[in-house]
N, C-alpha and C. Protein backbone atom coordinates (compact mmCIF):
# COMPACT_ATOMS: atom_id res chain seq x y z
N UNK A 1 99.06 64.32 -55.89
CA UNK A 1 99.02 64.33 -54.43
C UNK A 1 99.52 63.00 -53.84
N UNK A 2 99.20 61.51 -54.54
CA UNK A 2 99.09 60.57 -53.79
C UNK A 2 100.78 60.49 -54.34
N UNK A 3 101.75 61.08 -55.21
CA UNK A 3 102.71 60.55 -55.62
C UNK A 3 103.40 60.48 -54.02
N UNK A 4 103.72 61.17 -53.52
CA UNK A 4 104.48 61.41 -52.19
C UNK A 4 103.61 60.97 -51.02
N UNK A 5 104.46 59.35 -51.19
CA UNK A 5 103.25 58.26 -50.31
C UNK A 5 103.61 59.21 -48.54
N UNK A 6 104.75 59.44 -48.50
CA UNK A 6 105.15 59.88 -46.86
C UNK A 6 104.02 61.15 -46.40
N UNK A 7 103.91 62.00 -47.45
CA UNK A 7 103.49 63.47 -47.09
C UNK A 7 102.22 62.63 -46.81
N UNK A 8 101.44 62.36 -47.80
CA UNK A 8 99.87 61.91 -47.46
C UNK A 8 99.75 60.72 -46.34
N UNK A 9 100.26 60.07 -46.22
CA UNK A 9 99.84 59.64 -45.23
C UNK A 9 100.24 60.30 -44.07
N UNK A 10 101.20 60.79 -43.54
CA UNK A 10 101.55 61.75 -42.32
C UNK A 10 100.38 62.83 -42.53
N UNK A 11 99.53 63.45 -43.57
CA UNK A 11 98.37 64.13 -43.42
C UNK A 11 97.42 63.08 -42.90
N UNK A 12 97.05 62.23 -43.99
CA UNK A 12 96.12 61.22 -43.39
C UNK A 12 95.72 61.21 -41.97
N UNK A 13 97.23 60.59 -41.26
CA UNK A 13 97.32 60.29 -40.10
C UNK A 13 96.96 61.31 -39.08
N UNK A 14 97.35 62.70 -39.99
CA UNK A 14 97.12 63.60 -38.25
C UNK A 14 95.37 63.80 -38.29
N UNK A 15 94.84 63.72 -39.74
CA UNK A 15 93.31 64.04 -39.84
C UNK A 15 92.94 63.14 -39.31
N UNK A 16 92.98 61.75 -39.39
CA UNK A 16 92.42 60.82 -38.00
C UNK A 16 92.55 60.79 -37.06
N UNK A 17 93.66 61.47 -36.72
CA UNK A 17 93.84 61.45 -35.27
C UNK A 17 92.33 62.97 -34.70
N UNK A 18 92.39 63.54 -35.50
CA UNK A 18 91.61 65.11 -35.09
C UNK A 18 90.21 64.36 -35.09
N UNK A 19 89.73 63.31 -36.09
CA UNK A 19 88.45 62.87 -36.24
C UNK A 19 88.32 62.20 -34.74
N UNK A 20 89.16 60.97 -34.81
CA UNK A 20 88.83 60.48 -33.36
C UNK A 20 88.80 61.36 -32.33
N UNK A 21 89.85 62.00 -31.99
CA UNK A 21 89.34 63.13 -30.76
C UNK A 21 88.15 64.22 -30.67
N UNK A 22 87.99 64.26 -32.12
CA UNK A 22 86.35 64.86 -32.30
C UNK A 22 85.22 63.85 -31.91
N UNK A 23 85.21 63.28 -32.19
CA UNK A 23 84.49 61.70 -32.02
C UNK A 23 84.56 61.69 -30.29
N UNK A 24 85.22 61.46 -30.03
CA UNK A 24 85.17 61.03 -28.46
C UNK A 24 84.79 62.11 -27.91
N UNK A 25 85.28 63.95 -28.15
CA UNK A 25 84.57 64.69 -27.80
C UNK A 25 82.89 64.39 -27.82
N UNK A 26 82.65 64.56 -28.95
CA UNK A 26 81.36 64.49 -29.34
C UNK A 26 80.11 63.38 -28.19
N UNK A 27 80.96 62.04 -27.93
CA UNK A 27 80.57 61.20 -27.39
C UNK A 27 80.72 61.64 -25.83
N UNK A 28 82.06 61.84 -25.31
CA UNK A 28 81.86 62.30 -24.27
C UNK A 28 80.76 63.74 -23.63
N UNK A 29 80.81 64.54 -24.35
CA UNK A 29 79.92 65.71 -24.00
C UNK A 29 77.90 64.75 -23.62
N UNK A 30 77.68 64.62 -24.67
CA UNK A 30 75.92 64.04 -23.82
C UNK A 30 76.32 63.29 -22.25
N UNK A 31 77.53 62.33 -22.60
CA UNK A 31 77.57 62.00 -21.04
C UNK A 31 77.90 62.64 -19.92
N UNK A 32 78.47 63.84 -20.23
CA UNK A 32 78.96 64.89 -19.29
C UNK A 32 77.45 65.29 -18.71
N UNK A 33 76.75 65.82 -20.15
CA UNK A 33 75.69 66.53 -19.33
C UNK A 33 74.44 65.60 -18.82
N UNK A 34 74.79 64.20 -19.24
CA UNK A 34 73.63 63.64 -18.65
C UNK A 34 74.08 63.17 -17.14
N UNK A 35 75.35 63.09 -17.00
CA UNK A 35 75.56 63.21 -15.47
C UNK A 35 75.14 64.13 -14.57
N UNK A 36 75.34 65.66 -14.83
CA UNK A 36 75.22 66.80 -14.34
C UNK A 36 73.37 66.91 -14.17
N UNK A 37 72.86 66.47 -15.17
CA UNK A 37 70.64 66.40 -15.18
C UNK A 37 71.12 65.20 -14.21
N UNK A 38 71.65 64.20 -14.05
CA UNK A 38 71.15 63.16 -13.15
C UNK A 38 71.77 64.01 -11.21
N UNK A 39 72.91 64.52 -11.22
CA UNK A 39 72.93 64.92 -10.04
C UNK A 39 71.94 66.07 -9.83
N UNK A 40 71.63 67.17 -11.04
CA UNK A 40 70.35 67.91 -10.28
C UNK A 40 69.31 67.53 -10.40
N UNK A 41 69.08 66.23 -10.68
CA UNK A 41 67.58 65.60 -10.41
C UNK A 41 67.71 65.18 -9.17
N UNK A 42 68.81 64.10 -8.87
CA UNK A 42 69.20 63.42 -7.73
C UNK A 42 69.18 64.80 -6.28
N UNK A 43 69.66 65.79 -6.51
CA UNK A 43 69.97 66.78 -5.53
C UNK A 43 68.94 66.74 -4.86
N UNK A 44 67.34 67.31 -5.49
CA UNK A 44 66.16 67.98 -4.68
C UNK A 44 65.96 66.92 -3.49
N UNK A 45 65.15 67.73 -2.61
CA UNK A 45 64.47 66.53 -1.76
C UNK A 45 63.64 65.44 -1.94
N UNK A 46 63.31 65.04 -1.19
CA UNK A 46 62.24 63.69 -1.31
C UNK A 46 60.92 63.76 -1.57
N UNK A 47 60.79 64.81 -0.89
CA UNK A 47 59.29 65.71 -1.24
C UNK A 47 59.37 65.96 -2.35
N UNK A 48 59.98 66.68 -2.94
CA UNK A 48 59.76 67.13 -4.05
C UNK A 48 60.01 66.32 -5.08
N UNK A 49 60.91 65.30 -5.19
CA UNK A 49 60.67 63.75 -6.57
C UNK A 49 59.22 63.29 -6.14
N UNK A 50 58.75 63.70 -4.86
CA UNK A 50 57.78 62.39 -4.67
C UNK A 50 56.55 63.48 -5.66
N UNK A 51 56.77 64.73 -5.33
CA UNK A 51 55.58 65.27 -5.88
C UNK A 51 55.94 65.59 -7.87
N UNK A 52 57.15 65.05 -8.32
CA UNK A 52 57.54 65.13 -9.33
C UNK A 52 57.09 63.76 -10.04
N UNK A 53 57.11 62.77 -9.41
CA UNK A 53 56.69 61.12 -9.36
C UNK A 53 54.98 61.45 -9.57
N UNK A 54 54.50 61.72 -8.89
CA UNK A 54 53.50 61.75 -8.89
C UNK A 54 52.63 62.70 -10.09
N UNK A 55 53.15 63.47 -10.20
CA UNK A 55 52.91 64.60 -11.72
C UNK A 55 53.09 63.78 -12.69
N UNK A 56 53.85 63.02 -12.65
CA UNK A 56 54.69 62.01 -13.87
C UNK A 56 54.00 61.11 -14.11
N UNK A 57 52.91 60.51 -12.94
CA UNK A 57 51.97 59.38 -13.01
C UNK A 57 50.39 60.20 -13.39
N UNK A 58 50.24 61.01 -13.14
CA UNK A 58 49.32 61.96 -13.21
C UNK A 58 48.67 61.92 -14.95
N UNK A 59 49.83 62.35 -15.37
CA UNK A 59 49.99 62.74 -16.73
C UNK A 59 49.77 61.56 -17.26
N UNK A 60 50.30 60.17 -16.94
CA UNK A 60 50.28 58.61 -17.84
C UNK A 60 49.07 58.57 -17.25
């Protein structure tokens, strides 16, 4: 396999390239969705964090 330095590394190369873009997928997705939990936390009213705040202190 390794005799044909061109072929393997032009494989090499495209499998890293697929890892990193898996990789950054991977990384990007939790931040996707932890944006999306922070705007529907952020959304509700005031009343209702305050009575969510308060459940939250309740419990500690």
């Amino acid at each position: 396999m390794l005799a044909r330095c061109c072929c393997s590394s032009c494989v090499h190369r495209q499998q890293s390239q697929d890892t990193k873009s898996r990789t950054a997928k991977r990384i990007n997705q939790p931040i996707e969705v932890f944006r999306r939990t922070a705007l529907v936390v952020a959304t509700p009213t005031k009343s209702f964090s305050g009575v969510f705040l308060h459940e939250i202190a309740r419990l500690n």
